[in-house]
Protein backbone atom coordinates (compact mmCIF):
# COMPACT_ATOMS: atom_id res chain seq x y z
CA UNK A 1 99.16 115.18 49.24
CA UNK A 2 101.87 116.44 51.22
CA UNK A 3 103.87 120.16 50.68
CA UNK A 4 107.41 120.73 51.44
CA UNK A 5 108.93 124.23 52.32
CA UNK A 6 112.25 125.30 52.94
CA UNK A 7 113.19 128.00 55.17
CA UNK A 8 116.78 129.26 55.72
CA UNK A 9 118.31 128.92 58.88
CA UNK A 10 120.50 131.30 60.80
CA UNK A 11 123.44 131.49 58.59
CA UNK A 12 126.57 132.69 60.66
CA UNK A 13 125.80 132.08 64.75
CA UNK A 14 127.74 134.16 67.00
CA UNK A 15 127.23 133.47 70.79
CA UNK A 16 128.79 134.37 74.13
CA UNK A 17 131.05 132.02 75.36
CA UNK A 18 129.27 129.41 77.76
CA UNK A 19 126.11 130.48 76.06
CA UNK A 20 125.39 127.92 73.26
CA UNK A 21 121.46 127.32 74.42
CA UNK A 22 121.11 130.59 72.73
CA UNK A 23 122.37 128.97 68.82
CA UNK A 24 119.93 126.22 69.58
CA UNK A 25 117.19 128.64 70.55
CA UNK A 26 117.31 130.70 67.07
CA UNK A 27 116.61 127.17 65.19
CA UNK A 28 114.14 126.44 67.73
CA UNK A 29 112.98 130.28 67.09
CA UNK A 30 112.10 129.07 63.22
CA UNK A 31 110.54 126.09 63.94
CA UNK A 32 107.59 127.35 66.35
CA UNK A 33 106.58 130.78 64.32
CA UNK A 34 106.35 128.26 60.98
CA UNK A 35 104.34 125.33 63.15
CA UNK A 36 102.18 128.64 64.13
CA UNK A 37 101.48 128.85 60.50
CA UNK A 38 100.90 124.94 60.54
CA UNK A 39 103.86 123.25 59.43
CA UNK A 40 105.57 120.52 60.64
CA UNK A 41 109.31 120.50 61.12
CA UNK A 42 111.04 117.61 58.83
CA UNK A 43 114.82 117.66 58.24
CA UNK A 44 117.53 120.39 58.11
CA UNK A 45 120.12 120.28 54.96
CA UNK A 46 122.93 121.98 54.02
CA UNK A 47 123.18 123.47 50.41
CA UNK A 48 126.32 124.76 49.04
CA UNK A 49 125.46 128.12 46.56
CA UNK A 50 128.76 129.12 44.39
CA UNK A 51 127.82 132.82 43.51
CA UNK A 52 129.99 134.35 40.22
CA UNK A 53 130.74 137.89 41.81
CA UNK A 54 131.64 139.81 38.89
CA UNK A 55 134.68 140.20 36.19
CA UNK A 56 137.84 138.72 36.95
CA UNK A 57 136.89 137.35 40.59
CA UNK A 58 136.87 133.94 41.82
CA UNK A 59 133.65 132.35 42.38
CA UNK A 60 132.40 132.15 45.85
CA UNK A 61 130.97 128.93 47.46
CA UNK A 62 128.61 129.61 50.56
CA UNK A 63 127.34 127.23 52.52
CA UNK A 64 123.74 127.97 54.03
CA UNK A 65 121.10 125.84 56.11
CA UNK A 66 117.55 124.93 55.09
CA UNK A 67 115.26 123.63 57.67
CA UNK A 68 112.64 121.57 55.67
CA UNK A 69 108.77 121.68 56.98
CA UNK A 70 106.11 119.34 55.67
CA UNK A 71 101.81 119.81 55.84
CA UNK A 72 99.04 118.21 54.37
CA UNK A 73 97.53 120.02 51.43
């Protein structure tokens, strides 16, 4: 039996300009300290979370990233 985990990714990536090795490094960042803990890397998805802030204020959609990693149970 398989077991699935997600893991948010880096939500808001600033880099310097000329320097975007370093946005694919903090992905690459998650994926070897959670293959350290034995799982495998499987698919990244986006997920849209609408938050209600409070009274009389619009709701706010967010969009984050959630790398998916699989392992045998």
């Amino acid at each position: 039996m398989k077991k699935y985990k997600a893991v948010s990714g880096p939500k808001n990536v600033n880099v310097a300009k000329g320097n975007t090795q370093a946005a694919f490094d903090m992905f690459a960042d998650i994926i070897n300290r959670e293959a350290t803990g034995g799982w495998e890397y499987h698919s990244m998805e986006t997920i849209t979370v609408t938050e209600n802030p409070g009274c009389f204020q619009q709701p706010v959609p967010t969009n984050y990233y959630m790398l998916i990693f699989v392992r045998d149970e």
